[in-house]
PDB file of N, CA and C in Angstrom:
ATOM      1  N   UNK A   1       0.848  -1.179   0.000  1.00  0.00           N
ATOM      2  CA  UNK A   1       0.000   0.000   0.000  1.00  0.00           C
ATOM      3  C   UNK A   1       0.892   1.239   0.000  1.00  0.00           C
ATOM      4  N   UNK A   2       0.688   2.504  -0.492  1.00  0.00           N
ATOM      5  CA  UNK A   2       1.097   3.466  -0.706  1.00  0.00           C
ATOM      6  C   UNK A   2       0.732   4.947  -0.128  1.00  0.00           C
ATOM      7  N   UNK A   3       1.568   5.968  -0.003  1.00  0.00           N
ATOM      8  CA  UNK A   3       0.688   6.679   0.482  1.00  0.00           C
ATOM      9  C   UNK A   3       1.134   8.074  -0.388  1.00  0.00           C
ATOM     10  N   UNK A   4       0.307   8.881  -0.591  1.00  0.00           N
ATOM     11  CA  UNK A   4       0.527  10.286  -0.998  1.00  0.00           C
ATOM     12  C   UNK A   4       0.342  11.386  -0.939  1.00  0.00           C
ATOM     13  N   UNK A   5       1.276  12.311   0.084  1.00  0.00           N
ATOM     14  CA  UNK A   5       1.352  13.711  -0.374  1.00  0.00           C
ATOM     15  C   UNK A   5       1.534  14.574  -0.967  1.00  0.00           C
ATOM     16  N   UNK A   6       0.469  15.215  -0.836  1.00  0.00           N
ATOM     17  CA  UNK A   6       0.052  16.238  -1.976  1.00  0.00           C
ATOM     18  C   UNK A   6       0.566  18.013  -0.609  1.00  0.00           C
ATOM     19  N   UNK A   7       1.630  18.735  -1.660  1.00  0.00           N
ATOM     20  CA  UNK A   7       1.860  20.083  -0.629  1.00  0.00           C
ATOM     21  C   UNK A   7       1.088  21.510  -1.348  1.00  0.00           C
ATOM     22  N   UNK A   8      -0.266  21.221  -0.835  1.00  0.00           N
ATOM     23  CA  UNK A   8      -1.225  21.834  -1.669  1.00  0.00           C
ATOM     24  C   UNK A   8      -0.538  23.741  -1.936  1.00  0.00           C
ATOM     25  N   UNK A   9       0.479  23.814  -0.926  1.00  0.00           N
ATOM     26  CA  UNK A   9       0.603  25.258  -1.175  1.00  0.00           C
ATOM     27  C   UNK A   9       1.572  25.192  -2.559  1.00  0.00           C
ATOM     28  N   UNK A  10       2.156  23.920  -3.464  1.00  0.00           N
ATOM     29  CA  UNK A  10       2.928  23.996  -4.148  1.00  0.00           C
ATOM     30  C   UNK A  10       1.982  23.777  -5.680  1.00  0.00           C
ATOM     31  N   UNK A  11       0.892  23.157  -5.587  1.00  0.00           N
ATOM     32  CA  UNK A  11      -0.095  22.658  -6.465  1.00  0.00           C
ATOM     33  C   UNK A  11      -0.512  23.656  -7.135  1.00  0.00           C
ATOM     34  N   UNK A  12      -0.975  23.928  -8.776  1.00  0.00           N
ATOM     35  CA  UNK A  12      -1.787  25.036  -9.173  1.00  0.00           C
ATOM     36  C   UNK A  12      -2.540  24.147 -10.315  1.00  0.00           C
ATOM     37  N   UNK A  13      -2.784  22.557  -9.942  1.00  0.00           N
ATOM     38  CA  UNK A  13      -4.033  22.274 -10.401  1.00  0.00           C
ATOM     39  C   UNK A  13      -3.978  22.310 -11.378  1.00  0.00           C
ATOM     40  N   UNK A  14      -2.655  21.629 -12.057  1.00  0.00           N
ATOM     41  CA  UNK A  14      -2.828  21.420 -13.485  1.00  0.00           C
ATOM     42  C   UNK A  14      -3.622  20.321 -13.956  1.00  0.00           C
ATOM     43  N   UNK A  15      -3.842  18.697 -13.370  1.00  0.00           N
ATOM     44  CA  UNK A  15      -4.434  18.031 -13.590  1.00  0.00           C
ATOM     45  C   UNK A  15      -3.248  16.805 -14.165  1.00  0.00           C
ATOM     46  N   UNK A  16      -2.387  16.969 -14.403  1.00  0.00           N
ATOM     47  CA  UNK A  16      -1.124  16.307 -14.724  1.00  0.00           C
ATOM     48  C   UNK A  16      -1.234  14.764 -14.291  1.00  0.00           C
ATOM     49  N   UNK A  17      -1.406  15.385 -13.134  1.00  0.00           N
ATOM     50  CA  UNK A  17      -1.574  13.686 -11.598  1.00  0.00           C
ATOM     51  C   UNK A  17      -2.390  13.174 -12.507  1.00  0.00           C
ATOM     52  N   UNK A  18      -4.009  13.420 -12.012  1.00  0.00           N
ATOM     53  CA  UNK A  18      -5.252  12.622 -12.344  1.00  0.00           C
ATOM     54  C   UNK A  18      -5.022  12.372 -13.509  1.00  0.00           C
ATOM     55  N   UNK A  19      -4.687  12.899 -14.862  1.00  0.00           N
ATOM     56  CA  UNK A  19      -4.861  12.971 -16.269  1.00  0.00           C
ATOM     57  C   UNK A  19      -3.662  11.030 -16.445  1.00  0.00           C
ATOM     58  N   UNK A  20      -2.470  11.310 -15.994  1.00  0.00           N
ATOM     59  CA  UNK A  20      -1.549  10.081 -15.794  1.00  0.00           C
ATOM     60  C   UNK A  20      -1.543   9.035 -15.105  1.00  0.00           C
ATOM     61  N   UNK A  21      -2.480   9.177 -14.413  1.00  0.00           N
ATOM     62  CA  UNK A  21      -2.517   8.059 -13.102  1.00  0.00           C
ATOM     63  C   UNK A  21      -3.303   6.839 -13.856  1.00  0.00           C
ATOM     64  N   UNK A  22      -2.441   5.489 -13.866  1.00  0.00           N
ATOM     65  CA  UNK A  22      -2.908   4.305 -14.635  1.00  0.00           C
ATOM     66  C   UNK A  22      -4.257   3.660 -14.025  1.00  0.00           C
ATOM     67  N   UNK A  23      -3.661   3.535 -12.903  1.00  0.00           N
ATOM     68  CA  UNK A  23      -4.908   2.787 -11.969  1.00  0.00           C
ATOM     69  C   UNK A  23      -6.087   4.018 -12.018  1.00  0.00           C
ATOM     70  N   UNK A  24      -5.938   5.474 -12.172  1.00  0.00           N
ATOM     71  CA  UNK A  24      -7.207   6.106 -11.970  1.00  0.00           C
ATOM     72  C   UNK A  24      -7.932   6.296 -10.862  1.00  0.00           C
ATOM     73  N   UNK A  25      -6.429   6.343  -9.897  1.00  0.00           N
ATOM     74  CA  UNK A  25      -6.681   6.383  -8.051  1.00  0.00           C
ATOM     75  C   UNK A  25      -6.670   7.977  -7.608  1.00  0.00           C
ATOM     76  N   UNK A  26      -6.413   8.450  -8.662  1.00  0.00           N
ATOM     77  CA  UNK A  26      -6.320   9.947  -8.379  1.00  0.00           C
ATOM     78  C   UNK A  26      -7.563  11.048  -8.721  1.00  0.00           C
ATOM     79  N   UNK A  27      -7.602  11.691  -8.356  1.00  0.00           N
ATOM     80  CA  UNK A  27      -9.084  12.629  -8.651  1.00  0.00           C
ATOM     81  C   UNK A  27      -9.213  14.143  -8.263  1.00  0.00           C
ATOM     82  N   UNK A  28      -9.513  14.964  -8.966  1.00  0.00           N
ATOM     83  CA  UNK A  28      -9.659  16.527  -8.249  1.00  0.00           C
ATOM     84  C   UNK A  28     -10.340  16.541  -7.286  1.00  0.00           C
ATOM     85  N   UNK A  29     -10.026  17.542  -5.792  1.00  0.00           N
ATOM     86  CA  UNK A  29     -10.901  17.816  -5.007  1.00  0.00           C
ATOM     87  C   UNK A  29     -12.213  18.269  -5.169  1.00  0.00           C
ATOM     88  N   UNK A  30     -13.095  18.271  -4.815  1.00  0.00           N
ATOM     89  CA  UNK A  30     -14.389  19.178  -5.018  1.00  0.00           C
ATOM     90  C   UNK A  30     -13.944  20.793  -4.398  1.00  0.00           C
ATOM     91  N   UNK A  31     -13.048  20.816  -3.269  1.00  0.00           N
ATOM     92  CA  UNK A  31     -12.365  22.321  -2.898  1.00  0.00           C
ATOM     93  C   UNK A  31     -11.721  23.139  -3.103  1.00  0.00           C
ATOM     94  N   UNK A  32     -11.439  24.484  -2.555  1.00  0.00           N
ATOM     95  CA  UNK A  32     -10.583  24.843  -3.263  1.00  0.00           C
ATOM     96  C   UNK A  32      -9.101  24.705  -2.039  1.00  0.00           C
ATOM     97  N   UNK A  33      -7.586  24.748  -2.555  1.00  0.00           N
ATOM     98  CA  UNK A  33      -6.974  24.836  -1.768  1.00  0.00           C
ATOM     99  C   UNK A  33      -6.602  26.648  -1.029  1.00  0.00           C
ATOM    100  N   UNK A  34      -5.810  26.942  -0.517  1.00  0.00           N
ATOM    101  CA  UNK A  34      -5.335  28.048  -0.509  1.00  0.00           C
ATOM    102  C   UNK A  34      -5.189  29.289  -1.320  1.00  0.00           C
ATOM    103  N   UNK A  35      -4.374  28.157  -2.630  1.00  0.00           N
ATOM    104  CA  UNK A  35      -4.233  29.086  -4.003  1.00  0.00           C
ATOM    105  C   UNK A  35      -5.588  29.062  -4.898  1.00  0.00           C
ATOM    106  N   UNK A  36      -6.412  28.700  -4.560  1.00  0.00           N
ATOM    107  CA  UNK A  36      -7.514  29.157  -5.022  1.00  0.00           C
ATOM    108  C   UNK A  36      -7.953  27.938  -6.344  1.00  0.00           C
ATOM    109  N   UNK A  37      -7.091  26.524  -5.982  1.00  0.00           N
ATOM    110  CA  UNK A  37      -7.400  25.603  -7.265  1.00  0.00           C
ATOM    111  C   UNK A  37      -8.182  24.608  -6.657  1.00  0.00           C
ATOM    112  N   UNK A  38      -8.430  23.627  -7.122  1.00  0.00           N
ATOM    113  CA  UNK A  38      -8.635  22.327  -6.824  1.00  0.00           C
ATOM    114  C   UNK A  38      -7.310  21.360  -6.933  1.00  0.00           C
ATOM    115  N   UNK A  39      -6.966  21.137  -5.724  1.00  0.00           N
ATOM    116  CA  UNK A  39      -6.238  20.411  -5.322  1.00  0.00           C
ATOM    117  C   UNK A  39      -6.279  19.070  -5.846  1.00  0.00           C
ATOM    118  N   UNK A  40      -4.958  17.879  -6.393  1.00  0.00           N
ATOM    119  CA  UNK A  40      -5.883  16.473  -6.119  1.00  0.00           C
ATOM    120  C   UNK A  40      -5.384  15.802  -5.318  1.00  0.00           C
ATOM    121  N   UNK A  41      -6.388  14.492  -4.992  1.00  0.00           N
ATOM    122  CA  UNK A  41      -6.511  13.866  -3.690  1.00  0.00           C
ATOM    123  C   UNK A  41      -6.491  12.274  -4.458  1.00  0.00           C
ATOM    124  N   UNK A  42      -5.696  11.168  -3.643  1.00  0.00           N
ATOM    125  CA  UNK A  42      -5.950  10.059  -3.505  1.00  0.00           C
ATOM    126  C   UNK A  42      -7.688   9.740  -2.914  1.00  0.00           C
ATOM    127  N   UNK A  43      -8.080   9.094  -4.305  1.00  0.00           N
ATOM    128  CA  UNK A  43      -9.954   8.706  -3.924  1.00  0.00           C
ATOM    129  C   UNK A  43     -10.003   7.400  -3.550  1.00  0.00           C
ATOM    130  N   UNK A  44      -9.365   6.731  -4.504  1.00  0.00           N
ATOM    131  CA  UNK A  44      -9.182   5.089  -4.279  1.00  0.00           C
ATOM    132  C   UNK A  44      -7.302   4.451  -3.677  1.00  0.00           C
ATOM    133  N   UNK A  45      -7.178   4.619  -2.417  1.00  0.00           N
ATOM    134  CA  UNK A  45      -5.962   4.345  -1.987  1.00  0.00           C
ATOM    135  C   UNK A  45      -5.771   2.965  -2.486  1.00  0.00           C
ATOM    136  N   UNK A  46      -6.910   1.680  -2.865  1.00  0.00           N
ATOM    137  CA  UNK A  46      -6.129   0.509  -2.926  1.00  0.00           C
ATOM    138  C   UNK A  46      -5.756   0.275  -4.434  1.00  0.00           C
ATOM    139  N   UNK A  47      -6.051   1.724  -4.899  1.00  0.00           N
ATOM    140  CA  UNK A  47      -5.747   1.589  -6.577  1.00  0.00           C
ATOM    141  C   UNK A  47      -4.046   1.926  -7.181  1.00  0.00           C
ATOM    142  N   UNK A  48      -3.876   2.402  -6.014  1.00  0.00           N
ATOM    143  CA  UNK A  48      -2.631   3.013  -6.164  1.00  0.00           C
ATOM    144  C   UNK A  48      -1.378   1.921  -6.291  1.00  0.00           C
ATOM    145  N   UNK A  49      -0.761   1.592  -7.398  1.00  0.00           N
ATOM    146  CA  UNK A  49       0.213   0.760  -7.289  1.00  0.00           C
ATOM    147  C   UNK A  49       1.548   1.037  -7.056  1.00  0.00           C
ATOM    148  N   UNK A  50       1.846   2.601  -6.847  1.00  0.00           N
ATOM    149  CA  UNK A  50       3.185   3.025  -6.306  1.00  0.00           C
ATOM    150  C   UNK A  50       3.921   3.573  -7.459  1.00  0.00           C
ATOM    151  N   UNK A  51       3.657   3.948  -8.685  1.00  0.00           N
ATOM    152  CA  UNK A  51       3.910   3.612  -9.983  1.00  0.00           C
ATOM    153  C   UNK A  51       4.733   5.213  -9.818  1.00  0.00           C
ATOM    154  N   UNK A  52       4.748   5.997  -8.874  1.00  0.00           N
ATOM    155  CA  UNK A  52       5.015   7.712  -9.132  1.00  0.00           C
ATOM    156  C   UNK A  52       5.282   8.440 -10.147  1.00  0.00           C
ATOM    157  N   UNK A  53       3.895   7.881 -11.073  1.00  0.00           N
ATOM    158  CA  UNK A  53       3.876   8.755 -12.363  1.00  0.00           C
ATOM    159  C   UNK A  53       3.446  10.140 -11.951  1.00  0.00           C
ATOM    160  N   UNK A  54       2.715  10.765 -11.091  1.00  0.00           N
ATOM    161  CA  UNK A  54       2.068  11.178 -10.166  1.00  0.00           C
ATOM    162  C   UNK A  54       3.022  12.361  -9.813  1.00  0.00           C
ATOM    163  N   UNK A  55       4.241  11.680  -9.441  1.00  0.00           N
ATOM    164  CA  UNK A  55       5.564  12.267  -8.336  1.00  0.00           C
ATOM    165  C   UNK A  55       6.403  12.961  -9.601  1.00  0.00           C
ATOM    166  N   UNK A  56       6.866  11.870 -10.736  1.00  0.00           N
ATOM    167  CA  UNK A  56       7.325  12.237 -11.633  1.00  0.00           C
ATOM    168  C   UNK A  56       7.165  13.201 -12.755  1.00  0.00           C
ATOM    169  N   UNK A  57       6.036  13.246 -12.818  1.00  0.00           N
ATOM    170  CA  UNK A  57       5.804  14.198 -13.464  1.00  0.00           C
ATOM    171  C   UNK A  57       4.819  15.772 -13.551  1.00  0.00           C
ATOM    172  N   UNK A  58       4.522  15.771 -11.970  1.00  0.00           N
ATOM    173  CA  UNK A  58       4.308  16.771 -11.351  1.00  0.00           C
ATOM    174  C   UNK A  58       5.733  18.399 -11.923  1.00  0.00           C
ATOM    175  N   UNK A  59       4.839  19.240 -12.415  1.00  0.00           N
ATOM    176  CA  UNK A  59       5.436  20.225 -12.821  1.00  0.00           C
ATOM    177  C   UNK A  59       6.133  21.671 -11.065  1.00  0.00           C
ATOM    178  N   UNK A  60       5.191  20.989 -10.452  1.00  0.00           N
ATOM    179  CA  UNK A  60       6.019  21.490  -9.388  1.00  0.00           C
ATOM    180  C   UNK A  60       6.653  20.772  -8.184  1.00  0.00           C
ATOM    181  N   UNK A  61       7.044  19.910  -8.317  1.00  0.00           N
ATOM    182  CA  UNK A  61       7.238  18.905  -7.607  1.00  0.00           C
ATOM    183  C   UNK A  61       6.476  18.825  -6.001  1.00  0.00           C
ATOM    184  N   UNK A  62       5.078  19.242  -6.192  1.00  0.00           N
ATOM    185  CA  UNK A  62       4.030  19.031  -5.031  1.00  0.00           C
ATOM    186  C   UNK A  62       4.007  17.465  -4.365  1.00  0.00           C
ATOM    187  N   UNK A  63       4.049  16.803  -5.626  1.00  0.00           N
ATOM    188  CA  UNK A  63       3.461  15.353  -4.641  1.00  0.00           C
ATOM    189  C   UNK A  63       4.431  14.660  -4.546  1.00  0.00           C
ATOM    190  N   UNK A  64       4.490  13.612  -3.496  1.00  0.00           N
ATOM    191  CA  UNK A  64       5.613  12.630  -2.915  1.00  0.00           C
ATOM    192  C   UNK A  64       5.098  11.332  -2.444  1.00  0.00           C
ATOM    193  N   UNK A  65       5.248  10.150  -3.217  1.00  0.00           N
ATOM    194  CA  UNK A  65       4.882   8.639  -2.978  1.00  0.00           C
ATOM    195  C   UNK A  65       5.792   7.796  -1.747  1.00  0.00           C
ATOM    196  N   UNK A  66       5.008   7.690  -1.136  1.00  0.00           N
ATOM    197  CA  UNK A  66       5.953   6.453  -0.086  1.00  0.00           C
ATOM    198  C   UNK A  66       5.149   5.294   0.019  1.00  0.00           C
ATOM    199  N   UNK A  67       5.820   4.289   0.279  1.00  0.00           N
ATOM    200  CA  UNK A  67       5.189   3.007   1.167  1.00  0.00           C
ATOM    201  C   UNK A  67       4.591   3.276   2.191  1.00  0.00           C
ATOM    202  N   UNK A  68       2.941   3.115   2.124  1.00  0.00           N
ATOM    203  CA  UNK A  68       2.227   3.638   3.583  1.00  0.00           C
ATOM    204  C   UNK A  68       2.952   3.273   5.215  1.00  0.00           C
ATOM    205  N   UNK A  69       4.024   1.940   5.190  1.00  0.00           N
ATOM    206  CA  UNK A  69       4.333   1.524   6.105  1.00  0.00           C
ATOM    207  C   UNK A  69       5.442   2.117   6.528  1.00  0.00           C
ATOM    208  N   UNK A  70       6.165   3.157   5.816  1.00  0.00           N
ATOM    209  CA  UNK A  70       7.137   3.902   6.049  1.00  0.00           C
ATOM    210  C   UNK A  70       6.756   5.036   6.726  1.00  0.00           C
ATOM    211  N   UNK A  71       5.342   5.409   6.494  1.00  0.00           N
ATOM    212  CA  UNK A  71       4.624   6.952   6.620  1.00  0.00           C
ATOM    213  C   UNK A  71       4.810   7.383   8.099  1.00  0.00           C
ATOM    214  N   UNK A  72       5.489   8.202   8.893  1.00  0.00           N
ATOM    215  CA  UNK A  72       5.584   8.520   9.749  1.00  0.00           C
ATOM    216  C   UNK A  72       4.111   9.214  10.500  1.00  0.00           C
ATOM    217  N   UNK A  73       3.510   9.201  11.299  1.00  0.00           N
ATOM    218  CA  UNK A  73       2.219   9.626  11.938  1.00  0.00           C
ATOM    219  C   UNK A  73       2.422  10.771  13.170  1.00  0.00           C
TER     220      UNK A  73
END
């Protein structure tokens, strides 16, 4: 299992994530963040296969993939 942060103050909601994401675990918020976008959010966590197309090709380097079991709390 995987986990992903999203550093919404770095995000401007290009859609990049959701548009690449294979499994289709990714999705726009219905909100807005700070900067005034729609943020995106992991919808389906068990869809996520770790693949950090997500991570990789994020134009601002907002999001960051780990192994949920690594995830510090």
């Amino acid at each position: 299992m995987y986990a992903i942060q999203i550093d919404e103050r770095w995000c401007k909601g290009c859609t990049l994530c959701v548009i690449s994401c294979p499994t289709r675990a990714l999705r726009m918020a219905g909100r807005f963040s700070v900067r005034g976008v729609h943020p995106p959010e992991l919808a389906l966590v068990e869809r996520c296969n770790g693949c950090r197309l997500c991570e990789l090709l994020c134009p601002d380097f907002a999001i960051t993939v780990t192994e949920a079991c690594c995830v510090q709390r």
